[in-house]
C-alpha atoms as a PDB file:
ATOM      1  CA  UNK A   1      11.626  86.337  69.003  1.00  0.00           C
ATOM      2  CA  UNK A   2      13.428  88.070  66.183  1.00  0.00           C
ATOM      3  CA  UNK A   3      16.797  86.422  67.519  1.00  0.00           C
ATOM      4  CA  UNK A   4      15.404  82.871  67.857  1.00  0.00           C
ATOM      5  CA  UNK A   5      13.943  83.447  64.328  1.00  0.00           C
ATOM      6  CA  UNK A   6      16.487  84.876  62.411  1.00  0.00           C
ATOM      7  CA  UNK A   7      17.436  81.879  59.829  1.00  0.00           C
ATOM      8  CA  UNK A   8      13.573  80.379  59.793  1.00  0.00           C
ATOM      9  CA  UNK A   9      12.156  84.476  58.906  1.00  0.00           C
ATOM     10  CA  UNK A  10      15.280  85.291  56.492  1.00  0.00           C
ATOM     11  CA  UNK A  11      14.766  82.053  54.466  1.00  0.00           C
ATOM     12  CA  UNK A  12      10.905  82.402  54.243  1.00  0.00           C
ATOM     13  CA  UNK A  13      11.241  86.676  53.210  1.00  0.00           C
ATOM     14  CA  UNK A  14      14.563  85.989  50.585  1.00  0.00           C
ATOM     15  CA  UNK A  15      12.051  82.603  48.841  1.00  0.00           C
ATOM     16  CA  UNK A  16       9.037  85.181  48.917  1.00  0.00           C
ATOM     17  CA  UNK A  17      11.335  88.055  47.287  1.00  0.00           C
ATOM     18  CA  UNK A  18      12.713  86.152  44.514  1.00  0.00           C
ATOM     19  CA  UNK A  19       9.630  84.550  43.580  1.00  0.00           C
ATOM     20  CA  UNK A  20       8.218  87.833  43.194  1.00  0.00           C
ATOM     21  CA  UNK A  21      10.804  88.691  41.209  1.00  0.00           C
ATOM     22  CA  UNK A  22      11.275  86.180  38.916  1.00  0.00           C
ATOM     23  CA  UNK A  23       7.533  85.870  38.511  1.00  0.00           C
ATOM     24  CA  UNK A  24       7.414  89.750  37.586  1.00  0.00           C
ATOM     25  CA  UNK A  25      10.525  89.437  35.058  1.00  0.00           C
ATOM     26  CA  UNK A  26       9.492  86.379  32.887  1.00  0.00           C
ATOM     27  CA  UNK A  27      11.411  87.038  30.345  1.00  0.00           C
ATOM     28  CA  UNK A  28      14.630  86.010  32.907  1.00  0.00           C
ATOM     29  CA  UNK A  29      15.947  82.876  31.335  1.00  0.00           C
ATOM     30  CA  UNK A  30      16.810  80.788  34.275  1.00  0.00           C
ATOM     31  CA  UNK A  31      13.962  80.129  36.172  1.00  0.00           C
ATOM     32  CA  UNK A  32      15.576  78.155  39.038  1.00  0.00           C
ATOM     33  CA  UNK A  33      16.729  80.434  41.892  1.00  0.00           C
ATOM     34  CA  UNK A  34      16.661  77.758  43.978  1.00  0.00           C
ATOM     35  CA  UNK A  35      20.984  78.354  44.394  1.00  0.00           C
ATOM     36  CA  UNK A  36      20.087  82.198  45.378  1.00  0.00           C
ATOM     37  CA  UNK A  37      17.921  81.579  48.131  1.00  0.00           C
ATOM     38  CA  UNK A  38      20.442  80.464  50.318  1.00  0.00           C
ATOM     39  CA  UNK A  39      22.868  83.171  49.788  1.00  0.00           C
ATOM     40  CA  UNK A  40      20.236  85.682  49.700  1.00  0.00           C
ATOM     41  CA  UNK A  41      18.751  84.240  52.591  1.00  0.00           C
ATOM     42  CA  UNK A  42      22.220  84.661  54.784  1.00  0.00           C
ATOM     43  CA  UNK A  43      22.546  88.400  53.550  1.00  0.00           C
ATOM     44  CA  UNK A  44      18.457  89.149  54.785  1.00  0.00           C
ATOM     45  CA  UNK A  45      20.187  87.116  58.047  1.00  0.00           C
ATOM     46  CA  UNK A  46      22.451  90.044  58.510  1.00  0.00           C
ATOM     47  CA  UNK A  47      19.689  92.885  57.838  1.00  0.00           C
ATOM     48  CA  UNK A  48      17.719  91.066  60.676  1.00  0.00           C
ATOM     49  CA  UNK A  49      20.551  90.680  63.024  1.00  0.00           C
ATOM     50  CA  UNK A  50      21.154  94.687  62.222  1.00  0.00           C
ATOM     51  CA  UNK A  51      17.705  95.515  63.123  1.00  0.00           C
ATOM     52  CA  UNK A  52      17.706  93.236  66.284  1.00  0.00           C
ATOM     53  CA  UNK A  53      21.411  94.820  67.330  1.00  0.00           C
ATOM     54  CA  UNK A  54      19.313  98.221  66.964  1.00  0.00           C
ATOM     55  CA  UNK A  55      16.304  96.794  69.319  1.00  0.00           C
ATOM     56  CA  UNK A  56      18.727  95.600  71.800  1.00  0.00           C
ATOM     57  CA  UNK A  57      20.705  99.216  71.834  1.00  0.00           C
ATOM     58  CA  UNK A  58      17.564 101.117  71.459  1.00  0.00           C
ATOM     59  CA  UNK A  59      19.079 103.213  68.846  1.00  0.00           C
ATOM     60  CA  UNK A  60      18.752 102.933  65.032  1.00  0.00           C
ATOM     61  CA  UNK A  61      22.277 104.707  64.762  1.00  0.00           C
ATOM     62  CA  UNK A  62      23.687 101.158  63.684  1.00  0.00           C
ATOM     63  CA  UNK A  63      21.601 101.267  60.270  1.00  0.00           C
ATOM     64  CA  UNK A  64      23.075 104.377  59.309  1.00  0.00           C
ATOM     65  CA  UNK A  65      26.427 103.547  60.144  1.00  0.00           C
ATOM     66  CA  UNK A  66      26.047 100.375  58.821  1.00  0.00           C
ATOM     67  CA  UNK A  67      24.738 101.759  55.038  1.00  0.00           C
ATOM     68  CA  UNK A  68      27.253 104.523  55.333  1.00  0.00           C
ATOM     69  CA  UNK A  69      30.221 102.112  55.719  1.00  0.00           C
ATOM     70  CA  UNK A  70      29.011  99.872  53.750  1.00  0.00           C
ATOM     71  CA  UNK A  71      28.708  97.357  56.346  1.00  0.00           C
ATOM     72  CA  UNK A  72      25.714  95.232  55.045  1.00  0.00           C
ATOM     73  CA  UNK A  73      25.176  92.824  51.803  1.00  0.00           C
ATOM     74  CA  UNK A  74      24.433  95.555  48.804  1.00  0.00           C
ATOM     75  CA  UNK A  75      25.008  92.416  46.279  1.00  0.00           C
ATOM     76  CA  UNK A  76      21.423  92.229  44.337  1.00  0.00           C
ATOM     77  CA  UNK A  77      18.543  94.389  42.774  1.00  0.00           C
ATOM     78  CA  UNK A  78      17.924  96.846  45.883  1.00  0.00           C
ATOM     79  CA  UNK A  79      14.126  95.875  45.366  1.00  0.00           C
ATOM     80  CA  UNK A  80      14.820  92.316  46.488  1.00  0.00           C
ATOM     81  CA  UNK A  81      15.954  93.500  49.976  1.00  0.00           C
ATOM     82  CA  UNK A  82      12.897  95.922  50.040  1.00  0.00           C
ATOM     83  CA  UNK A  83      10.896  92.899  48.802  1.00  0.00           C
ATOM     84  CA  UNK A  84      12.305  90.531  51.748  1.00  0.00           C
ATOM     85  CA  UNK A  85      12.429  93.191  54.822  1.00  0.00           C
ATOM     86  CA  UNK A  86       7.946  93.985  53.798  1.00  0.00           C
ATOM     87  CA  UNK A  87       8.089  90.258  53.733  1.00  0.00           C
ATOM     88  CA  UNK A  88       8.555  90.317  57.267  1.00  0.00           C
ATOM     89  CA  UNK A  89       7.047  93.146  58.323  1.00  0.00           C
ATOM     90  CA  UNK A  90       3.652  92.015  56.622  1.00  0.00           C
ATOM     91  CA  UNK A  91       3.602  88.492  56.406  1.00  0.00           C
ATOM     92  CA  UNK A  92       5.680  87.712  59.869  1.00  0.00           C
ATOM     93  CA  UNK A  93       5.366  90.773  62.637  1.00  0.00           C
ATOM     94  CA  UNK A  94       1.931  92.239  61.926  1.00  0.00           C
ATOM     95  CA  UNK A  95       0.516  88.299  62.183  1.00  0.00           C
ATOM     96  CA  UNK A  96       2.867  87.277  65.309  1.00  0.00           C
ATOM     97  CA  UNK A  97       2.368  90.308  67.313  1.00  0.00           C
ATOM     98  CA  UNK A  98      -0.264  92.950  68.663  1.00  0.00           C
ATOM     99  CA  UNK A  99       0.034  96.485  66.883  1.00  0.00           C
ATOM    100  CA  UNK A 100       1.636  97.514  69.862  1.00  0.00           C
ATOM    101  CA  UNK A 101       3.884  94.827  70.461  1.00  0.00           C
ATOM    102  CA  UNK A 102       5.661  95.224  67.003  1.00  0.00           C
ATOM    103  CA  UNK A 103       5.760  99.031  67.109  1.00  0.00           C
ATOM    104  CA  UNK A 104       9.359  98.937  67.226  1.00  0.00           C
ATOM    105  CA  UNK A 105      10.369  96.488  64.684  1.00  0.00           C
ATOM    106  CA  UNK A 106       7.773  97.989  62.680  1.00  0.00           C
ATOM    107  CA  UNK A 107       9.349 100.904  62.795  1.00  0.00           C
ATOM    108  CA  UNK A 108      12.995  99.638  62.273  1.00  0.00           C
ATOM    109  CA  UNK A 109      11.501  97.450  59.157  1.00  0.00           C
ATOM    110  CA  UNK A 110       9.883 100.742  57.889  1.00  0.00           C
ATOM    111  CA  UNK A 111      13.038 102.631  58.157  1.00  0.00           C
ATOM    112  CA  UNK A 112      15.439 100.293  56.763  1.00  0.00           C
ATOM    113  CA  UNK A 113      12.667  99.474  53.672  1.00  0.00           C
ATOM    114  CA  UNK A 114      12.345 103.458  53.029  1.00  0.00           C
ATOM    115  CA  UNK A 115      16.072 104.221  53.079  1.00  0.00           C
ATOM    116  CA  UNK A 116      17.378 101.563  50.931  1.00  0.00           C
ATOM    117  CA  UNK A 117      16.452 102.613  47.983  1.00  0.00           C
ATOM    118  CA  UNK A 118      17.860 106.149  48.664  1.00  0.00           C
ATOM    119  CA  UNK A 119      21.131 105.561  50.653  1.00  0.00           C
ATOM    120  CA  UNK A 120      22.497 102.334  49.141  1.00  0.00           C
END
């Protein structure tokens, strides 16, 4: 699902993410980040493509090395990725899947959501 999904659920999470945040900063002159969603939405592409590598493998060992080497899009407000990734998590995976059928890409979202902020 996540694989055959990747573009459609990136696009949807990096609109949501910069709505939110140009709603919540409306002092921000240009209003039209219709030109970011597309390269925003190709970095959230990568994020997902991390966390499906580290479903596949069954290890989240990827993440870290990935945020360790720098390996994954860094290029905004951290908050926007944190924005995009609950996007998905609350908006996508708890309404597409049982509780126990998303357990583990809940708990890949949840990691990668807690330790960006504090590692990148």
């Amino acid at each position: 699902w996540l694989k055959a999904n990747r573009k459609a659920l990136s696009q949807e999470a990096a609109e949501a993410a910069l709505r939110k945040h140009y709603d919540q900063n409306p002092n921000n002159l240009d209003t039209d980040y219709s030109g970011d969603i597309e390269v925003f939405s190709q970095e959230i592409r990568e994020y997902l493509q991390l966390i499906y590598d580290c479903l596949d493998l069954g290890s989240w060992e990827l993440i870290d090395i990935a945020i360790q080497e720098y390996l994954i899009p860094v290029n905004r407000d951290l908050q926007l990725y944190v924005d995009a990734l609950y996007f998905i998590k609350t908006q996508k995976v708890s309404i597409r899947f049982s509780p126990e059928e998303a357990k583990e890409l809940t708990l890949c979202l949840d990691y990668l959501i807690n330790i960006i902020p504090r590692r990148l």
